[in-house]
Every structure is written in structure tokens, then in C-alpha cells.
ModelCIF file with pLDDT and N, C-alpha, C, O atoms, coordinates in Angstrom:
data_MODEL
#
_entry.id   MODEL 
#
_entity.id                         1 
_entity.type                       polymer 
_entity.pdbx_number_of_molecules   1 
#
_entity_poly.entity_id                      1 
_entity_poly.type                           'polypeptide(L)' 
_entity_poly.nstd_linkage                   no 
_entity_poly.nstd_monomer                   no 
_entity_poly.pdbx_seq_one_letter_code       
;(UNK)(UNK)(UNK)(UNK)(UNK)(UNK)(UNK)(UNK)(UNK)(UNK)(UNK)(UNK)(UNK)(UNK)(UNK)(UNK)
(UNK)(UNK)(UNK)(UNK)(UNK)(UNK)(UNK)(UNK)(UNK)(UNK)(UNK)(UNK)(UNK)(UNK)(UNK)(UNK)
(UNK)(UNK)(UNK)(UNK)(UNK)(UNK)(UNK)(UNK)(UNK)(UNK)(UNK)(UNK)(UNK)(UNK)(UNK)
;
_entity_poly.pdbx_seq_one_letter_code_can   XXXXXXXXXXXXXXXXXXXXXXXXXXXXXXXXXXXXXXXXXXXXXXX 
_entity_poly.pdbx_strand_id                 A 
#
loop_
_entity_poly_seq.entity_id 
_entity_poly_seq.num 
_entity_poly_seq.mon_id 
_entity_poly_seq.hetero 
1 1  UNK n 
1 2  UNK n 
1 3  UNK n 
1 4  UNK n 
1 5  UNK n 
1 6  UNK n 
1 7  UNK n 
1 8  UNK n 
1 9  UNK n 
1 10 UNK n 
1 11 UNK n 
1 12 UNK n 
1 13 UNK n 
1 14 UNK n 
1 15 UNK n 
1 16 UNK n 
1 17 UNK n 
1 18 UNK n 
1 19 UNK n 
1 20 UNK n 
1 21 UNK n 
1 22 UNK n 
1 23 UNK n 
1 24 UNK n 
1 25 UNK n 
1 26 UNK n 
1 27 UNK n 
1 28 UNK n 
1 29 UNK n 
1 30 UNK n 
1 31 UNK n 
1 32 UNK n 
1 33 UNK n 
1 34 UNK n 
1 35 UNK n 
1 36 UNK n 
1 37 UNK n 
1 38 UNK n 
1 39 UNK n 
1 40 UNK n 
1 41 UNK n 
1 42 UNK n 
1 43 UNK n 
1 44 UNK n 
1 45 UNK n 
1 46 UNK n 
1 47 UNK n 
#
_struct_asym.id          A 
_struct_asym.entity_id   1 
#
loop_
_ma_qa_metric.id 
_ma_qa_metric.mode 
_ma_qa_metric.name 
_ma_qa_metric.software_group_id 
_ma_qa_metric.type 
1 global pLDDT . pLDDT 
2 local  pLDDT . pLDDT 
#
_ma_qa_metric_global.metric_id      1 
_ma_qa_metric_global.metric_value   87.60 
_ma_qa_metric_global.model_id       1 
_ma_qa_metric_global.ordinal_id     1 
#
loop_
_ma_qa_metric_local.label_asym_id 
_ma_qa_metric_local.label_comp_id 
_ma_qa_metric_local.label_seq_id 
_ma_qa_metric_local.metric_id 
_ma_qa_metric_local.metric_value 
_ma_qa_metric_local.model_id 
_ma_qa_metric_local.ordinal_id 
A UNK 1  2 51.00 1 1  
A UNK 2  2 53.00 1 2  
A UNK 3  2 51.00 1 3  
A UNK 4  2 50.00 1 4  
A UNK 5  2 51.00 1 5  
A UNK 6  2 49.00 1 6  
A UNK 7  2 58.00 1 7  
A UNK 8  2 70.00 1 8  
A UNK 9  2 76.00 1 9  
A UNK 10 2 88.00 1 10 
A UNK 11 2 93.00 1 11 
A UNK 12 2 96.00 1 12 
A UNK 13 2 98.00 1 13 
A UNK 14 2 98.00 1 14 
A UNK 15 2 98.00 1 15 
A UNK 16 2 98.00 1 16 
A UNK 17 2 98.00 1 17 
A UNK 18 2 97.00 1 18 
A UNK 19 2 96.00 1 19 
A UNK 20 2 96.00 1 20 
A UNK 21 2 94.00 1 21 
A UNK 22 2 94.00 1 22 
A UNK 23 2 93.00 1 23 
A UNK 24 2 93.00 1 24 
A UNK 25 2 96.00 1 25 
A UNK 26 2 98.00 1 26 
A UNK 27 2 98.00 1 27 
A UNK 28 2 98.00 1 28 
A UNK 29 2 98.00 1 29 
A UNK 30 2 98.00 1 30 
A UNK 31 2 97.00 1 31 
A UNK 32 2 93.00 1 32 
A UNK 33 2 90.00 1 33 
A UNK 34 2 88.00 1 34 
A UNK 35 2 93.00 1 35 
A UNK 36 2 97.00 1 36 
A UNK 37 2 98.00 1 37 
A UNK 38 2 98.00 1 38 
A UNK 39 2 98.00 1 39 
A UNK 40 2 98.00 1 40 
A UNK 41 2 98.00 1 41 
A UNK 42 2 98.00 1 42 
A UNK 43 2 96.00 1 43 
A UNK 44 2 95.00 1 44 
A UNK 45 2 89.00 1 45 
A UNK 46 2 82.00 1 46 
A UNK 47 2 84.00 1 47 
#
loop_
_atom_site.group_PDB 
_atom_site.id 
_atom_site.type_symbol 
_atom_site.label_atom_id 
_atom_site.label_alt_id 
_atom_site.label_comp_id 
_atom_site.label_asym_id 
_atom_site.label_entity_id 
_atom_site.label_seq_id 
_atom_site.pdbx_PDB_ins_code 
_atom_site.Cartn_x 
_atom_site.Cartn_y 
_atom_site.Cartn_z 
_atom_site.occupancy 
_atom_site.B_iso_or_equiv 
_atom_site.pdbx_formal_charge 
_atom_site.auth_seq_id 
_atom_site.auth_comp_id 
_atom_site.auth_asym_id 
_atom_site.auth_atom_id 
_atom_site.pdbx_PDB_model_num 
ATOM 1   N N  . UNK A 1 1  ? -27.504 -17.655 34.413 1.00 51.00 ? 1  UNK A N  1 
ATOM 2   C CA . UNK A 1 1  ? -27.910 -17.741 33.008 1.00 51.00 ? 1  UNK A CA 1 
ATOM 3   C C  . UNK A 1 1  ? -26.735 -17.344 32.136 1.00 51.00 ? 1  UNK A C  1 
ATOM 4   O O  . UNK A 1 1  ? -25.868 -16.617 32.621 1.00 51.00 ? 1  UNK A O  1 
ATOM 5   N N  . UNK A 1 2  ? -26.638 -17.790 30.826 1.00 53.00 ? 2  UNK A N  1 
ATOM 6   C CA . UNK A 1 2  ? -25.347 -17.483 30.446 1.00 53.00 ? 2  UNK A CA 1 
ATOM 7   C C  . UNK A 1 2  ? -25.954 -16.115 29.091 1.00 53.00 ? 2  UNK A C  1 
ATOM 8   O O  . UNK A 1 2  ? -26.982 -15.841 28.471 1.00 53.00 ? 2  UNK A O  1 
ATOM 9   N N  . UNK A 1 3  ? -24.219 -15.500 29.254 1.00 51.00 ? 3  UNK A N  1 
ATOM 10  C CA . UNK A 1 3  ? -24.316 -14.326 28.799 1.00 51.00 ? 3  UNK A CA 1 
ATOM 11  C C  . UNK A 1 3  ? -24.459 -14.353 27.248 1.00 51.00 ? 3  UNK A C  1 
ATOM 12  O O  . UNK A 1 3  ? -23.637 -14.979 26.578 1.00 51.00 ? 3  UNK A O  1 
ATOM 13  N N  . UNK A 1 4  ? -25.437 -13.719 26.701 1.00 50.00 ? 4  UNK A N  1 
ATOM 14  C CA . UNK A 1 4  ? -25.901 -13.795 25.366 1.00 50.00 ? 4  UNK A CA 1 
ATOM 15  C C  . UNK A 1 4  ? -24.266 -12.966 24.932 1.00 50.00 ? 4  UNK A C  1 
ATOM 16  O O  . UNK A 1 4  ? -23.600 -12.064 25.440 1.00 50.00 ? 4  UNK A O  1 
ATOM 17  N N  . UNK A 1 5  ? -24.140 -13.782 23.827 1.00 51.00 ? 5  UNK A N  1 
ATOM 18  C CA . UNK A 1 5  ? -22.595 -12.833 23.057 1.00 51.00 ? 5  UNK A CA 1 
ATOM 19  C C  . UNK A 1 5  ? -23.258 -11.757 22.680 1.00 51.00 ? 5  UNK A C  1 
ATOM 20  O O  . UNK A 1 5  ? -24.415 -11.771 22.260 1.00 51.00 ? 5  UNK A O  1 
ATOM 21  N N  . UNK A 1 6  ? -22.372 -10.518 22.848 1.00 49.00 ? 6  UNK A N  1 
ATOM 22  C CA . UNK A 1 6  ? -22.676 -9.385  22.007 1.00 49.00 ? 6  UNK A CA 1 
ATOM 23  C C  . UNK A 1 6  ? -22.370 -9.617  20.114 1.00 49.00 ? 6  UNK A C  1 
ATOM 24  O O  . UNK A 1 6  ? -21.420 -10.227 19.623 1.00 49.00 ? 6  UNK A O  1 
ATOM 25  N N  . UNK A 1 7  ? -23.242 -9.079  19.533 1.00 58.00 ? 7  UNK A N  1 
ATOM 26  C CA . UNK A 1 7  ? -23.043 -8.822  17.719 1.00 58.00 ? 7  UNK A CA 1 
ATOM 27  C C  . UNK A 1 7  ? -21.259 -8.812  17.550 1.00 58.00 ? 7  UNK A C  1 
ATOM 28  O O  . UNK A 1 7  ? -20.611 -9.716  17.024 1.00 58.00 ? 7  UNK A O  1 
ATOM 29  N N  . UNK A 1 8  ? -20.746 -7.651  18.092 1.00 70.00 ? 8  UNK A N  1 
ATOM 30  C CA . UNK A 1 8  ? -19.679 -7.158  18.197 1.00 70.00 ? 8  UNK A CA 1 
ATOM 31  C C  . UNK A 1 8  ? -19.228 -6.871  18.812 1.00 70.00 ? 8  UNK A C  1 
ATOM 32  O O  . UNK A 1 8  ? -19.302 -5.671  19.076 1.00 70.00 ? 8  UNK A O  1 
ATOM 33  N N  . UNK A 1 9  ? -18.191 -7.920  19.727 1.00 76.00 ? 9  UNK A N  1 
ATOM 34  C CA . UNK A 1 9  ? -17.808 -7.342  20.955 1.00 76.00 ? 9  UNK A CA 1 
ATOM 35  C C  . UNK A 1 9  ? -16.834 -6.354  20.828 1.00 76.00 ? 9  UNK A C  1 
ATOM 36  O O  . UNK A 1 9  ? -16.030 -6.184  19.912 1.00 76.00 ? 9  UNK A O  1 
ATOM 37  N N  . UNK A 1 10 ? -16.996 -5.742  21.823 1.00 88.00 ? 10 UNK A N  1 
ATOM 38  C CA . UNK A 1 10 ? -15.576 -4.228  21.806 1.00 88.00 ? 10 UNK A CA 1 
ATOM 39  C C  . UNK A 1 10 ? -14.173 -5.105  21.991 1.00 88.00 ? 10 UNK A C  1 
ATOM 40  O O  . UNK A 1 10 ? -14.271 -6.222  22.500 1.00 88.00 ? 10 UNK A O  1 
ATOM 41  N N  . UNK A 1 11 ? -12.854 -4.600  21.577 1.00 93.00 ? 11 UNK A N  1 
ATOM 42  C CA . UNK A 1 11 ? -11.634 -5.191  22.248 1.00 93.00 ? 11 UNK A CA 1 
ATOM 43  C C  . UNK A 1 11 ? -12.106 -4.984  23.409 1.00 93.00 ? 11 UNK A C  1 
ATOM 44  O O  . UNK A 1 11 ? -13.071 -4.322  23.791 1.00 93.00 ? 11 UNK A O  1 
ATOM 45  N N  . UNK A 1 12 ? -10.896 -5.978  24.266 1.00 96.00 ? 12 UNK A N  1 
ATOM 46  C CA . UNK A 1 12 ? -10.738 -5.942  25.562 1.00 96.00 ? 12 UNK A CA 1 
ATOM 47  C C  . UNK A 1 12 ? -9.993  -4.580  25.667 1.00 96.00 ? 12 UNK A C  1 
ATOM 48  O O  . UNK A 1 12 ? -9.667  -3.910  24.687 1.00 96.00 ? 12 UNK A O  1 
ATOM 49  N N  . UNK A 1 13 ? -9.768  -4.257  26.918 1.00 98.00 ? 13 UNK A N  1 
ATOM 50  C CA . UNK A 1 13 ? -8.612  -3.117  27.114 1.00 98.00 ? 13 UNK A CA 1 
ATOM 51  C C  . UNK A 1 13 ? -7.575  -3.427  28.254 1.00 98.00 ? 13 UNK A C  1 
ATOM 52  O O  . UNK A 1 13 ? -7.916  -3.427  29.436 1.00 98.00 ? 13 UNK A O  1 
ATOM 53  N N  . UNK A 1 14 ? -6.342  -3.682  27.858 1.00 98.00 ? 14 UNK A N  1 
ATOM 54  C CA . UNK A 1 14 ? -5.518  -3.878  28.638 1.00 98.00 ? 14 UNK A CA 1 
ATOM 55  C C  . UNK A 1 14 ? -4.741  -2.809  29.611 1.00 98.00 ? 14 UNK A C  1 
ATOM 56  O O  . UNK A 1 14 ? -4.388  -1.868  28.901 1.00 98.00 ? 14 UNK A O  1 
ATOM 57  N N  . UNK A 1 15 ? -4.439  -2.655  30.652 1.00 98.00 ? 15 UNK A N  1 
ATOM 58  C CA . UNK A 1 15 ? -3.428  -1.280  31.883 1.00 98.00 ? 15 UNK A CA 1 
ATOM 59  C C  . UNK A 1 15 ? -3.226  -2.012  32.643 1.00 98.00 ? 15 UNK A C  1 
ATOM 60  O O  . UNK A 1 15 ? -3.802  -2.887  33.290 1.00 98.00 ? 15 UNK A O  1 
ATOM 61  N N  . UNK A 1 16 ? -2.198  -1.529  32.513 1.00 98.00 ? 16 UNK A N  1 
ATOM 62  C CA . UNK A 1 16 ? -0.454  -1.505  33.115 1.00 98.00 ? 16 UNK A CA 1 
ATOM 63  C C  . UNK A 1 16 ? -0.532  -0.658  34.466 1.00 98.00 ? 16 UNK A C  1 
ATOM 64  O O  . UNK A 1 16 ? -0.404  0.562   34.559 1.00 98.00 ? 16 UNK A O  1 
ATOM 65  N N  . UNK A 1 17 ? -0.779  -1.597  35.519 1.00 98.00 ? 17 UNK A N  1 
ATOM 66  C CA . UNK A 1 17 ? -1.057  -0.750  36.892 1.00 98.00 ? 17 UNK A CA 1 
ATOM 67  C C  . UNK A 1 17 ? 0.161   -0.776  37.440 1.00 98.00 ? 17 UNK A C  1 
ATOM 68  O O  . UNK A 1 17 ? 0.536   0.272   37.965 1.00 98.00 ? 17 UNK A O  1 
ATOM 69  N N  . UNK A 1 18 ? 0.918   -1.752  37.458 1.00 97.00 ? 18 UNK A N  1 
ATOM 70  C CA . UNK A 1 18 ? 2.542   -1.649  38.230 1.00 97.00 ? 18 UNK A CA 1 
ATOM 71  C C  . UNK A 1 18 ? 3.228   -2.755  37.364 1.00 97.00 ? 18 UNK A C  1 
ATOM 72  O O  . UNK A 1 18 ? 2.615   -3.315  36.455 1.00 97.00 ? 18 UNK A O  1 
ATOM 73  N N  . UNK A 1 19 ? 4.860   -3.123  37.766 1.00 96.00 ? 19 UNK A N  1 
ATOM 74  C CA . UNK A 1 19 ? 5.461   -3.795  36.653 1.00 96.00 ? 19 UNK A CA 1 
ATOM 75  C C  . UNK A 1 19 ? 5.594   -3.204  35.636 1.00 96.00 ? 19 UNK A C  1 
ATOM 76  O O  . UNK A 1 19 ? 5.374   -3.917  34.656 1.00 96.00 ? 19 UNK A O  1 
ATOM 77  N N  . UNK A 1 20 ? 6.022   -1.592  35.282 1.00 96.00 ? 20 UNK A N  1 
ATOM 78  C CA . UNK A 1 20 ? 6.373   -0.924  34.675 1.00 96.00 ? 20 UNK A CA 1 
ATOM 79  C C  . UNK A 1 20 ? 7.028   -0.152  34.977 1.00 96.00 ? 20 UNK A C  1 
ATOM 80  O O  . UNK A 1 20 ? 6.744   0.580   35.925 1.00 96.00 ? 20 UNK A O  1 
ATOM 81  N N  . UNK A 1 21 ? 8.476   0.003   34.077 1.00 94.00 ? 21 UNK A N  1 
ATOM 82  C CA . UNK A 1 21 ? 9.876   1.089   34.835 1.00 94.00 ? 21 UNK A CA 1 
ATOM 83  C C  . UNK A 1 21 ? 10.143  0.371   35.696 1.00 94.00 ? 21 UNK A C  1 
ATOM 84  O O  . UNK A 1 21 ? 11.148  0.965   36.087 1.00 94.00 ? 21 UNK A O  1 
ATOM 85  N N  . UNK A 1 22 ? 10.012  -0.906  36.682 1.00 94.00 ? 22 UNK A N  1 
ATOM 86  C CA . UNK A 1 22 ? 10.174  -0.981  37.536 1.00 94.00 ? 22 UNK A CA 1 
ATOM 87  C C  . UNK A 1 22 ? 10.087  -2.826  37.804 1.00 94.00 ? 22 UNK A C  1 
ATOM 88  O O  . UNK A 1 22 ? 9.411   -3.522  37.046 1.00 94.00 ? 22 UNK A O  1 
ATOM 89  N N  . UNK A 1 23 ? 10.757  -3.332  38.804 1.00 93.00 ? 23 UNK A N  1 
ATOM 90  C CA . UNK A 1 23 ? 10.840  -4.861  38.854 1.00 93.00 ? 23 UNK A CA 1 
ATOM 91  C C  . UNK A 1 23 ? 10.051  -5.261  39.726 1.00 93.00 ? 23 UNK A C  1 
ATOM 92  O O  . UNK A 1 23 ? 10.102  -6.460  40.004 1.00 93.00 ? 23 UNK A O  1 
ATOM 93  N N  . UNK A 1 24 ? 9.110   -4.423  40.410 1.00 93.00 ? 24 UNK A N  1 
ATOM 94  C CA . UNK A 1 24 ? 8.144   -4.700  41.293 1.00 93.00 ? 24 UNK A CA 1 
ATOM 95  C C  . UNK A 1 24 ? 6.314   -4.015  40.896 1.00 93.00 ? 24 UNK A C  1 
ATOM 96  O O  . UNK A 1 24 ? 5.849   -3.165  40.136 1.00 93.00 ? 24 UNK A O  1 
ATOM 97  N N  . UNK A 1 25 ? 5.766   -4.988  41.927 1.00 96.00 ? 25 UNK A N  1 
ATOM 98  C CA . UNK A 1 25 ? 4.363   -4.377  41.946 1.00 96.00 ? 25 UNK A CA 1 
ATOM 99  C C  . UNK A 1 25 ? 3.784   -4.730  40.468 1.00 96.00 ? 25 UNK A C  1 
ATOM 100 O O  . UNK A 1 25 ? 3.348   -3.789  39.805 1.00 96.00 ? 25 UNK A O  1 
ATOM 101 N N  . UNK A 1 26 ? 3.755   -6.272  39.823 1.00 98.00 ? 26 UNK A N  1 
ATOM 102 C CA . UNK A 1 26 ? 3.229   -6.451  38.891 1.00 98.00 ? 26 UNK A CA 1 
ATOM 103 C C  . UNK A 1 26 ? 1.995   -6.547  38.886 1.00 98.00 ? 26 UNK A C  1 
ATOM 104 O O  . UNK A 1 26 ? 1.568   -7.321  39.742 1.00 98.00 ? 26 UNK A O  1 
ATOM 105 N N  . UNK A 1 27 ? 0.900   -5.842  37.967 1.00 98.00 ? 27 UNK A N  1 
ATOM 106 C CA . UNK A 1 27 ? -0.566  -5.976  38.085 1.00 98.00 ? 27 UNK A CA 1 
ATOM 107 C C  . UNK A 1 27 ? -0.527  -5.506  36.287 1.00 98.00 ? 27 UNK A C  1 
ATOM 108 O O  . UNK A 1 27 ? 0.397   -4.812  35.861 1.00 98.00 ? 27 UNK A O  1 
ATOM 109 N N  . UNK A 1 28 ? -1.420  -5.896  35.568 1.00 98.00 ? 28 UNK A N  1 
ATOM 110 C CA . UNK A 1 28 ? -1.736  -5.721  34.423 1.00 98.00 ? 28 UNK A CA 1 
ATOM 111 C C  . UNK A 1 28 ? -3.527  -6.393  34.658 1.00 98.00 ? 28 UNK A C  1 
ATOM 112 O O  . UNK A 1 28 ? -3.648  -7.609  34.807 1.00 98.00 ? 28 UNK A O  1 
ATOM 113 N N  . UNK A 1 29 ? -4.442  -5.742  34.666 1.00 98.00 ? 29 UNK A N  1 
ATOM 114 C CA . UNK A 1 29 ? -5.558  -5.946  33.780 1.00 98.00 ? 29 UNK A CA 1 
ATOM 115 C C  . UNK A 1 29 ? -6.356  -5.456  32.828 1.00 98.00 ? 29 UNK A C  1 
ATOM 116 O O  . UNK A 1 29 ? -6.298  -4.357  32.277 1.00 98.00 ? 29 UNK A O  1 
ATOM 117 N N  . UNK A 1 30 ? -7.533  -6.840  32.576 1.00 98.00 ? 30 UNK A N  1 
ATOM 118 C CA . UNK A 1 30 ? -7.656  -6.896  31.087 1.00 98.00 ? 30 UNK A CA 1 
ATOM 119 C C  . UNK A 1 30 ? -9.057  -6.964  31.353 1.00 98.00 ? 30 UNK A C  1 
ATOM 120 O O  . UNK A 1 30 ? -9.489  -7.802  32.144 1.00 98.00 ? 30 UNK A O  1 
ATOM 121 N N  . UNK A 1 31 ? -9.964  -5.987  30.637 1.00 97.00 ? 31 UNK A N  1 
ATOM 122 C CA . UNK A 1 31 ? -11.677 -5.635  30.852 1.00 97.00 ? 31 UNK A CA 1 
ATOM 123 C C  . UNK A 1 31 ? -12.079 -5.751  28.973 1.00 97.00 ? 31 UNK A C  1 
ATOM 124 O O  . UNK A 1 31 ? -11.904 -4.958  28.048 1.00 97.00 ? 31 UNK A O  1 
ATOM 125 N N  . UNK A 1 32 ? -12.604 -6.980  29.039 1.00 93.00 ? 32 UNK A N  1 
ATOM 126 C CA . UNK A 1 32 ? -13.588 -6.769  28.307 1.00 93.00 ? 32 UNK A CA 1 
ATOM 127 C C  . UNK A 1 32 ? -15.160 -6.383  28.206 1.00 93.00 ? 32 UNK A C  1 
ATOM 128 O O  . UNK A 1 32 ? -15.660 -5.320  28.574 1.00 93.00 ? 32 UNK A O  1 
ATOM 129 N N  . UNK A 1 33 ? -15.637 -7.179  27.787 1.00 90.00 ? 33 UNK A N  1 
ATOM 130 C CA . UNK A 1 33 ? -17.820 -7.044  28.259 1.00 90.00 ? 33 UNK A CA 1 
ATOM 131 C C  . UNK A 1 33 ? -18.403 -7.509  28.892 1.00 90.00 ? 33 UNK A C  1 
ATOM 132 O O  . UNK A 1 33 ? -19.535 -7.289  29.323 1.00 90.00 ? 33 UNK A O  1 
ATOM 133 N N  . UNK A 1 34 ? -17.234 -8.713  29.144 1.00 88.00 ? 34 UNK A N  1 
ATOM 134 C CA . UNK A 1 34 ? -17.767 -9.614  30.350 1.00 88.00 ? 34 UNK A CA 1 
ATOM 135 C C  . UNK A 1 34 ? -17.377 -10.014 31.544 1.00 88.00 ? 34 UNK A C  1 
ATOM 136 O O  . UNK A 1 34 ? -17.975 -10.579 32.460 1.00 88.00 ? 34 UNK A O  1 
ATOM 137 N N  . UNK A 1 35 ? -15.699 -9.441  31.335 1.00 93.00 ? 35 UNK A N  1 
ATOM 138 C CA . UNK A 1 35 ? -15.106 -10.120 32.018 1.00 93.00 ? 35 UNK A CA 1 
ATOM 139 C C  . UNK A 1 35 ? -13.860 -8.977  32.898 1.00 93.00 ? 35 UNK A C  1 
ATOM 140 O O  . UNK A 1 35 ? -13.464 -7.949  32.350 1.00 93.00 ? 35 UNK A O  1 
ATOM 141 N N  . UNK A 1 36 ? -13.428 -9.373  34.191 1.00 97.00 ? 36 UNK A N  1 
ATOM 142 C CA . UNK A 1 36 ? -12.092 -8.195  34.348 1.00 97.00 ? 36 UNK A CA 1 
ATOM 143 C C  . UNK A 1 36 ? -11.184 -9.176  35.199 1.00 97.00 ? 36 UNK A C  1 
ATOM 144 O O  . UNK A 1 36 ? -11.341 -9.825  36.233 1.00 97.00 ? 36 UNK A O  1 
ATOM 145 N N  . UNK A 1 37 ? -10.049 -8.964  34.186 1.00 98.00 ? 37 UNK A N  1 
ATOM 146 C CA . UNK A 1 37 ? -8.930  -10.255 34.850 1.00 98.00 ? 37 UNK A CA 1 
ATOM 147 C C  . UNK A 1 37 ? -7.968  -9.843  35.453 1.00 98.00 ? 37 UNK A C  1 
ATOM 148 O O  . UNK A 1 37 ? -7.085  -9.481  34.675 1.00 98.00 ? 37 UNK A O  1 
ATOM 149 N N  . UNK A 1 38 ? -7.685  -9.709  36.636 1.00 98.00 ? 38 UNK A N  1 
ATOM 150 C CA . UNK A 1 38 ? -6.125  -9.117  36.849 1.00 98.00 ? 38 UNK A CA 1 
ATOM 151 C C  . UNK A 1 38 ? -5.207  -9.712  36.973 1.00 98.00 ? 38 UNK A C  1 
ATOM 152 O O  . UNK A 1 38 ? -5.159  -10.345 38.028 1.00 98.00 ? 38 UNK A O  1 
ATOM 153 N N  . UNK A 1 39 ? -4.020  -9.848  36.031 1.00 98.00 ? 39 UNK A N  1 
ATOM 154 C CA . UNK A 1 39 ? -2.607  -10.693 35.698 1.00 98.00 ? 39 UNK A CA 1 
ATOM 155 C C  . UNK A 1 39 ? -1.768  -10.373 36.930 1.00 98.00 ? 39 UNK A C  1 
ATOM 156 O O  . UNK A 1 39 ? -1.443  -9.193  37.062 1.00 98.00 ? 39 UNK A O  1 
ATOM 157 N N  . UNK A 1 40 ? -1.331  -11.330 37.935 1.00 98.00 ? 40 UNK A N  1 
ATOM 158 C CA . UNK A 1 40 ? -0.395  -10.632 39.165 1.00 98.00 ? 40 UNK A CA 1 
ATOM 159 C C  . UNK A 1 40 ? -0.822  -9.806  39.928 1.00 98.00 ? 40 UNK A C  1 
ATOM 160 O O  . UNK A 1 40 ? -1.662  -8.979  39.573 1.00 98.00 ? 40 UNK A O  1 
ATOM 161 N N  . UNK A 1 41 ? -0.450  -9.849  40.842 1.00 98.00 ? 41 UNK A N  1 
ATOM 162 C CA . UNK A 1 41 ? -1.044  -8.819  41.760 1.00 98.00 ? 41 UNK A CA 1 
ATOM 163 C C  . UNK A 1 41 ? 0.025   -8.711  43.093 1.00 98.00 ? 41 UNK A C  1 
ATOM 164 O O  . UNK A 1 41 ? 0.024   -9.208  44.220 1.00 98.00 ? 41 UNK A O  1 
ATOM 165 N N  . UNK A 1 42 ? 0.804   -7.923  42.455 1.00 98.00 ? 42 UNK A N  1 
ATOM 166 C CA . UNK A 1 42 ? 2.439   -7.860  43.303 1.00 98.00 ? 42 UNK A CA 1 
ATOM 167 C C  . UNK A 1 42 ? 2.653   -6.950  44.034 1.00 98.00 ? 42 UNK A C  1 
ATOM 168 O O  . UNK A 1 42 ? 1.770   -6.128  43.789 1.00 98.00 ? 42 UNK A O  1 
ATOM 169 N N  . UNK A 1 43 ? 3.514   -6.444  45.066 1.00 96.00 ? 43 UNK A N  1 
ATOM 170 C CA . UNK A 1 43 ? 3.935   -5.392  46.037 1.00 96.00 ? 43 UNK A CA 1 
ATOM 171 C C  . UNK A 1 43 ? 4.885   -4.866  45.425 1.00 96.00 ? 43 UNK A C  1 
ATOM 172 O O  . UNK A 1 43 ? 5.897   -5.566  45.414 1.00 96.00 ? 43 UNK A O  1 
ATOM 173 N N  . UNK A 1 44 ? 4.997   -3.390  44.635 1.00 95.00 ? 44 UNK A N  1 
ATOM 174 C CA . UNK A 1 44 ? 6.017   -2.748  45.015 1.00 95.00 ? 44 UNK A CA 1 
ATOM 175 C C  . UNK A 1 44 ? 6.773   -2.768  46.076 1.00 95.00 ? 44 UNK A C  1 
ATOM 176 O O  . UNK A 1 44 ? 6.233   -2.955  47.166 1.00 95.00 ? 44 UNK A O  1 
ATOM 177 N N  . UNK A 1 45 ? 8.186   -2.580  45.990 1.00 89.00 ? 45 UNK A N  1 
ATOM 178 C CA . UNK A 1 45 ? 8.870   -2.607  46.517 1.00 89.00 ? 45 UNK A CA 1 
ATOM 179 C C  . UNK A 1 45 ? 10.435  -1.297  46.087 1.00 89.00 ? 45 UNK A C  1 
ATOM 180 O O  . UNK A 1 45 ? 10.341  -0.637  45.052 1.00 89.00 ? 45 UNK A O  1 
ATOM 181 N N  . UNK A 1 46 ? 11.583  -1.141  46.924 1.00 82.00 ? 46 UNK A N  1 
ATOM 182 C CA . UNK A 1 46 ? 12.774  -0.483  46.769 1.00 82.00 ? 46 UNK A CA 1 
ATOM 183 C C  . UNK A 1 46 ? 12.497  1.183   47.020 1.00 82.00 ? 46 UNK A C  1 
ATOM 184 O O  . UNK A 1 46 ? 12.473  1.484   48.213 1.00 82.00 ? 46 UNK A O  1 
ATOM 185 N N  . UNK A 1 47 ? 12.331  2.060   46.271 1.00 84.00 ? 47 UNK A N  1 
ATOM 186 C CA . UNK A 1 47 ? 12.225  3.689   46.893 1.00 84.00 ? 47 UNK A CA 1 
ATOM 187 C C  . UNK A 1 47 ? 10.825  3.782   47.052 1.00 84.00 ? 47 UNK A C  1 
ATOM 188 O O  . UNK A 1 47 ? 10.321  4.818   47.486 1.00 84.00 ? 47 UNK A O  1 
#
């Protein structure tokens, strides 16, 4: 069944799980009300 829109949806919220400081282990996701997306999903790597 499809999801009734909320009045007002909240922002999404975006974190920075890896791919930060660093050239490895990219992951960034993004949670809104309905939804949770994860951008990349990379291996750290080096120390």
C-alpha cells in the first residue's frame, strides 16, 4: 500500500560513516520517514 505523505516531513539526515579524513571506506547515509539510502559502501583500507 503506498505510504500516505506526512503534513510535514522532517529533513532527511545525512552521516558520514567512512570517506572522511580518509580515501577509503566510503559510506554516507541518508534517513528520512521513509526511506534509508546508503551512498557507497567501501572497505577501508592503509593503517
Amino acid at each position: 500500500a503506498p505510504l500516505a505523505p506526512a503534513a510535514d516531513p522532517r529533513p532527511a539526515l545525512l552521516s558520514f560513516l567512512g570517506g572522511v579524513g580518509t580515501v577509503t571506506g566510503s559510506k554516507f547515509l541518508v534517513e528520512s520517514d521513509h526511506a534509508r539510502i546508503l551512498l557507497d559502501c567501501g572497505l577501508f583500507q592503509g593503517f
